[in-house]
Protein backbone atom coordinates (compact mmCIF):
# COMPACT_ATOMS: atom_id res chain seq x y z
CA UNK A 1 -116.01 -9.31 12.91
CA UNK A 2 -115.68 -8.31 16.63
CA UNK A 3 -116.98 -5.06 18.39
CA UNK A 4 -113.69 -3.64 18.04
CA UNK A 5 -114.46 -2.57 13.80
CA UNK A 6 -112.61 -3.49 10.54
CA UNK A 7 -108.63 -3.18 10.28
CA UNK A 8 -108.79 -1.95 6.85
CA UNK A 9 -111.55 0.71 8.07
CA UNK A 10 -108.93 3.80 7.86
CA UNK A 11 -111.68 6.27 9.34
CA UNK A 12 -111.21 4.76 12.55
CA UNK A 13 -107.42 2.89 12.16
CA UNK A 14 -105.62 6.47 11.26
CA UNK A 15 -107.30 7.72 14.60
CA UNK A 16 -105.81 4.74 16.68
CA UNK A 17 -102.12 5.28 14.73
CA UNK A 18 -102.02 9.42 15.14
CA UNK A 19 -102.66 8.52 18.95
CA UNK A 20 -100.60 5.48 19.42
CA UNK A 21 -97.54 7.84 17.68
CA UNK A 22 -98.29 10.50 19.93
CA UNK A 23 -98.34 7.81 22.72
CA UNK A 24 -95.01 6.54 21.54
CA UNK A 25 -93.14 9.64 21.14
CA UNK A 26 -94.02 10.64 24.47
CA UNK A 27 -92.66 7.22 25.89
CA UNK A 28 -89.52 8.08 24.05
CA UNK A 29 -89.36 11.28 25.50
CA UNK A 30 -89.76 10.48 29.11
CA UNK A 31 -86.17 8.43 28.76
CA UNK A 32 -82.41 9.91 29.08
CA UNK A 33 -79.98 9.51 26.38
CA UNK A 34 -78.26 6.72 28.77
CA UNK A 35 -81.48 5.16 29.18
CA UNK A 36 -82.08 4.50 25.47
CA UNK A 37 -78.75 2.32 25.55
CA UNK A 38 -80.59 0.32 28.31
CA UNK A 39 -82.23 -3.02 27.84
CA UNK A 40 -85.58 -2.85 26.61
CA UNK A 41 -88.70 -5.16 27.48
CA UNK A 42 -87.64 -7.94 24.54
CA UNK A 43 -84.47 -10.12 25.15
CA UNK A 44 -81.70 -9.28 23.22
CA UNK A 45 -82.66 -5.49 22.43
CA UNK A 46 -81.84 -2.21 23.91
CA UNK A 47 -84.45 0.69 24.03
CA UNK A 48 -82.59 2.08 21.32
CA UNK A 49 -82.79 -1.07 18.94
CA UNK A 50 -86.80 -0.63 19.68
CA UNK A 51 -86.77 3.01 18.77
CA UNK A 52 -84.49 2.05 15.50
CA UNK A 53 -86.74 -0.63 14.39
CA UNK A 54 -89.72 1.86 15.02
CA UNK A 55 -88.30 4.13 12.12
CA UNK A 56 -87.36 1.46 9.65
CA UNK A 57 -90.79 -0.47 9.94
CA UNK A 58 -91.99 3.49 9.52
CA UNK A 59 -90.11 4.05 5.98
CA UNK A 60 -90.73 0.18 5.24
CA UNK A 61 -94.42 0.91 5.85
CA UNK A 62 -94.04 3.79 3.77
CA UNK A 63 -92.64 1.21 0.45
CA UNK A 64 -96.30 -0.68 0.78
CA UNK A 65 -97.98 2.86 0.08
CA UNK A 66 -95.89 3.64 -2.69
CA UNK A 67 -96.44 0.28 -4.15
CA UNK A 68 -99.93 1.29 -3.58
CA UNK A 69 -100.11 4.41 -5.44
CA UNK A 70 -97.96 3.40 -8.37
CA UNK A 71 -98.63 0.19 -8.62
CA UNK A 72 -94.45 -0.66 -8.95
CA UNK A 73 -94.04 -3.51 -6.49
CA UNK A 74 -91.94 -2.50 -3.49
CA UNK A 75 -91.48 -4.93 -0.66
CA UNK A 76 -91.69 -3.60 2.94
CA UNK A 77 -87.71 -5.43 2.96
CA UNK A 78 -85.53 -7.08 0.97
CA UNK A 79 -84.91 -9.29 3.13
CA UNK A 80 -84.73 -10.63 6.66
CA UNK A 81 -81.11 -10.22 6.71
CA UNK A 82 -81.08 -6.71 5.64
CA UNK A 83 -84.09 -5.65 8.18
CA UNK A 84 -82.10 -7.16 10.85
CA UNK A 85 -78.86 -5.19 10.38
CA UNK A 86 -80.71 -1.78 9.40
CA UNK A 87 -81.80 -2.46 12.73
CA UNK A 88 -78.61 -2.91 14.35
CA UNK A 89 -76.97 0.05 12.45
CA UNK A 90 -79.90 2.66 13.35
CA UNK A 91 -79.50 1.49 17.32
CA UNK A 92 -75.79 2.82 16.96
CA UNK A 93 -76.75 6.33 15.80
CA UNK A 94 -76.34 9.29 18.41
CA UNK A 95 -79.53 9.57 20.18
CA UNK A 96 -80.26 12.66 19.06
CA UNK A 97 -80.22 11.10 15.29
CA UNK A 98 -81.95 8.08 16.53
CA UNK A 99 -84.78 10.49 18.22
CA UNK A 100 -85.33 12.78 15.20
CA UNK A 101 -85.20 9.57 12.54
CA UNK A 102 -88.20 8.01 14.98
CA UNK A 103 -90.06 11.75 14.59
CA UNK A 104 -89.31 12.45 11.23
CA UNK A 105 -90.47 8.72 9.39
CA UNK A 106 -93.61 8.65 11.57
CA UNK A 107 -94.60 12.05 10.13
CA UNK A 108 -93.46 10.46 6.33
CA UNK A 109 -95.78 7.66 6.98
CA UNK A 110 -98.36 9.48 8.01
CA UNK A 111 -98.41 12.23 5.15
CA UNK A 112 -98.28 9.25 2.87
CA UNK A 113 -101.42 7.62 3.95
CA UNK A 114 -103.10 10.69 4.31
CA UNK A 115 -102.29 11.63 0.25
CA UNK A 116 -103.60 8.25 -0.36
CA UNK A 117 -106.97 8.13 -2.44
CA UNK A 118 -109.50 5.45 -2.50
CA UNK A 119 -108.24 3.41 -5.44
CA UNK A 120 -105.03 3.27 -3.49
CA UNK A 121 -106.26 2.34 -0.21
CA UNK A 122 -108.37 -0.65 -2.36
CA UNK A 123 -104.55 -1.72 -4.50
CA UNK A 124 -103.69 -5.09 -3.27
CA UNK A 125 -99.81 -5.34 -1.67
CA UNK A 126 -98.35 -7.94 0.48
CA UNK A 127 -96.93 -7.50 4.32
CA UNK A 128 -93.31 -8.59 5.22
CA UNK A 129 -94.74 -12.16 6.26
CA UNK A 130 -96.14 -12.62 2.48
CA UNK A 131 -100.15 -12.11 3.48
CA UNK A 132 -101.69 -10.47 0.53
CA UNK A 133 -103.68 -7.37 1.75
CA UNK A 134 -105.50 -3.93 0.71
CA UNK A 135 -103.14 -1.21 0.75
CA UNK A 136 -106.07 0.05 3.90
CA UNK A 137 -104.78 -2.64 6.14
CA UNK A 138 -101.42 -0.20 6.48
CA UNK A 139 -102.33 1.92 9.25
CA UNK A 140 -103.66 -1.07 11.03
CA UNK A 141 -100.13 -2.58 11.16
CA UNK A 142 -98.09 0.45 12.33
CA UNK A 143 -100.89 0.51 14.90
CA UNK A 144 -99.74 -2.99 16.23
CA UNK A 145 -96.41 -1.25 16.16
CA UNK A 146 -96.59 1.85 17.64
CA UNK A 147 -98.62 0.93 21.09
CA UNK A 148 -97.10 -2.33 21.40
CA UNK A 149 -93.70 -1.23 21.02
CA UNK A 150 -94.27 1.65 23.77
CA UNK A 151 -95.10 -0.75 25.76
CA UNK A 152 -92.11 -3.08 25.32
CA UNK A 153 -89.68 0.66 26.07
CA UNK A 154 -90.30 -0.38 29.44
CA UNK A 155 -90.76 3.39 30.40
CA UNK A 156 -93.98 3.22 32.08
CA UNK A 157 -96.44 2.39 29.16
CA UNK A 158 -98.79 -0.93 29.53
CA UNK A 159 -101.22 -2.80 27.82
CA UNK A 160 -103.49 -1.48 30.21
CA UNK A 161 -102.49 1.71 28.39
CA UNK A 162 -103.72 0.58 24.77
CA UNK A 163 -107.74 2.19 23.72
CA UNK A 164 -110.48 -0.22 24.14
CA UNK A 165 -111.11 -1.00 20.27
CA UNK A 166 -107.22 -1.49 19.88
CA UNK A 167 -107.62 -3.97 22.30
CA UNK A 168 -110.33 -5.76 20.50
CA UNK A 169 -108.67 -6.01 17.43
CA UNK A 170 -105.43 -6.85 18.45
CA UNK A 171 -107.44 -9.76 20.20
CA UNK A 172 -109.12 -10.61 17.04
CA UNK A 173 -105.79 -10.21 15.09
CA UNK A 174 -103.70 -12.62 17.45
CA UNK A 175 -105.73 -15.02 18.13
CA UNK A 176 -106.60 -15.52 14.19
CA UNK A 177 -102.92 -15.44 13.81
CA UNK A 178 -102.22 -18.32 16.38
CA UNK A 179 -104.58 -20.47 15.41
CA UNK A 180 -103.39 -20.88 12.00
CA UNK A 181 -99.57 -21.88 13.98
CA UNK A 182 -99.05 -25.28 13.80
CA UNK A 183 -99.25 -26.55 17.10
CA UNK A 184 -101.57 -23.86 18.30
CA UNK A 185 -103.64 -25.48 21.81
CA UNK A 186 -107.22 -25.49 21.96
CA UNK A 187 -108.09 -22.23 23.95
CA UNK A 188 -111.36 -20.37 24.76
CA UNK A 189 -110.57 -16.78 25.86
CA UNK A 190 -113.39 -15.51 27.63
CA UNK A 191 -112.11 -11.58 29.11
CA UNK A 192 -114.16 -10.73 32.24
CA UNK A 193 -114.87 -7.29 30.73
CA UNK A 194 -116.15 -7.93 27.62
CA UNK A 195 -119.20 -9.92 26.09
CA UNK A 196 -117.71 -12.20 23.80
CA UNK A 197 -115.10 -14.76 23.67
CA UNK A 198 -111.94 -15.23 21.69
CA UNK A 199 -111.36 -19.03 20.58
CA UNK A 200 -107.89 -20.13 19.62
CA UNK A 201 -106.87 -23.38 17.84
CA UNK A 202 -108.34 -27.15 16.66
CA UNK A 203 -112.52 -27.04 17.32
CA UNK A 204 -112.21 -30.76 17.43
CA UNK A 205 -110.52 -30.37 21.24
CA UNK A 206 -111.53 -29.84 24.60
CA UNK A 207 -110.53 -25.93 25.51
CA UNK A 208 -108.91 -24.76 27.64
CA UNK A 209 -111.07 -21.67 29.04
CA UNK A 210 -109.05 -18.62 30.06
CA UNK A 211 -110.35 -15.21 31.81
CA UNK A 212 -109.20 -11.91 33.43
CA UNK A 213 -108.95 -8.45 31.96
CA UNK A 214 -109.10 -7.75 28.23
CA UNK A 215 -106.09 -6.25 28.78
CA UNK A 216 -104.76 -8.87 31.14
CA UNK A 217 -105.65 -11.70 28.22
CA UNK A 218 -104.02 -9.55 25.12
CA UNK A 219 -100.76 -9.31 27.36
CA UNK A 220 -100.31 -13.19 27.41
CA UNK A 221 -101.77 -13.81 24.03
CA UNK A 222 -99.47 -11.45 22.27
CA UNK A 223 -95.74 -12.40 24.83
CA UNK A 224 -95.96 -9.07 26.80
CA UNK A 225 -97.26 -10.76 30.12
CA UNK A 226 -96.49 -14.25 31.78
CA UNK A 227 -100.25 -14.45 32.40
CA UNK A 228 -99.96 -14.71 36.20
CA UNK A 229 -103.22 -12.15 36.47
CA UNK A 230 -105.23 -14.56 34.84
CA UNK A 231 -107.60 -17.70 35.72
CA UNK A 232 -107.59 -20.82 33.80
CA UNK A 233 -109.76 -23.70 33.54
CA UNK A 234 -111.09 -27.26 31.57
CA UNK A 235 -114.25 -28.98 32.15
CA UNK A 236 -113.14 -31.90 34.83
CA UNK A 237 -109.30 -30.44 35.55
CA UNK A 238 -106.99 -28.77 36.84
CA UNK A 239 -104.90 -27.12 34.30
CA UNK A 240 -101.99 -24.54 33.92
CA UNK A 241 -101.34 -21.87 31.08
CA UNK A 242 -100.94 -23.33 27.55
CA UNK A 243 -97.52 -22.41 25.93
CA UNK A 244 -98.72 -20.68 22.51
CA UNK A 245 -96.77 -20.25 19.39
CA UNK A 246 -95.42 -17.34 19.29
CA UNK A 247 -97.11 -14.16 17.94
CA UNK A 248 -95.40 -12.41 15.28
């Protein structure tokens, strides 16, 4: 386990996801009603799809703790279909609407893991990509949401933005993630403000070795940053960026 803690440690991940809402909403509330309809950082999506997608992971979120509590299966979606256009119908709504849904499901979610007792946090309940989890990881994911998503309103928010231990664990998190992609290249990510390294992919290959800021790194690693801050190199060569699956 890196520096950065546990995900499932809720005494420190409930911290990160008041702060990252906070950091969110404020995002949201630096932009116009016209500038919601504009294109956001990821193709294909306006600022307002992000903002709708926000508040529907927010009440899907909110499904995993009741399956937690009651112990009645509910998945986070029924499907991928039906996430998609739930998506596409809350990016239509008035932005008024589409402001107050964002406000009002992040407070839901958040009262609902707050009511949540230890037995509850410890009930086993699976994440929209089928990984079986404790009902504890929750806050962890909205945190991937919340900061991430800021940062792809393209209102001013960066990585650079994120806390420190967010930063570790989303390093932790992604890289674990990648490595289990097929295809996945052999890469040593070694952050020039940090003390350990990061390693991606097959152990049986050469790495490629990969520095700059934590920040810096967790922007390429996780598609929010073409990776032109950062140095790369193999024992012997002269290499460029790996392409990486993608994250997510």
């Amino acid at each position: 386990m890196g520096t950065a803690g546990r995900r499932d440690d809720v005494t420190v991940t409930l911290p990160w996801m008041r702060e990252g809402t906070a950091f969110l909403l404020a995002a949201v509330d630096r932009l116009d009603d016209g500038q919601l309809a504009e294109p956001s950082g990821l193709p294909g999506w306006s600022r307002a799809h992000v903002v709708g997608h926000l508040a529907r992971n927010a009440e899907a979120l909110g499904r995993l703790v009741a399956w937690a509590r009651t112990g009645v299966e509910t998945p986070m979606y029924a499907s991928r279909s039906e996430r998609a256009a739930e998506i596409e119908v809350s990016a239509t709504l008035p932005a008024d609407r589409l402001r107050d849904d964002l406000v009002r499901t992040a407070a839901e979610l958040d009262e609902a893991l707050d009511a949540l007792d230890d037995a509850g946090r410890r009930a086993r309940v699976r994440s929209a990509l089928g990984r079986d989890m404790p009902a504890s990881d929750i806050p962890w994911m909205r945190i991937r949401e919340v900061w991430l998503h800021a940062v792809d309103l393209a209102a001013g928010a960066v990585v650079a933005d994120l806390p420190v231990g967010v930063v570790d664990l989303l390093l932790d998190d992604a890289s674990g993630f990648l490595s289990g992609r097929d295809g996945c290249p052999a890469v040593t990510l070694e952050p020039t403000d940090r003390d350990r390294r990061w390693v991606l992919g097959p152990d049986d290959a050469v790495p490629v070795v990969v520095t700059g800021s934590a920040t810096d790194v967790l922007g390429w690693l996780v598609g929010r940053a073409d990776g032109s801050l950062l140095t790369v190199r193999r024992p012997g060569a002269d290499v460029a960026l790996p392409k990486l699956p993608t994250w997510l």
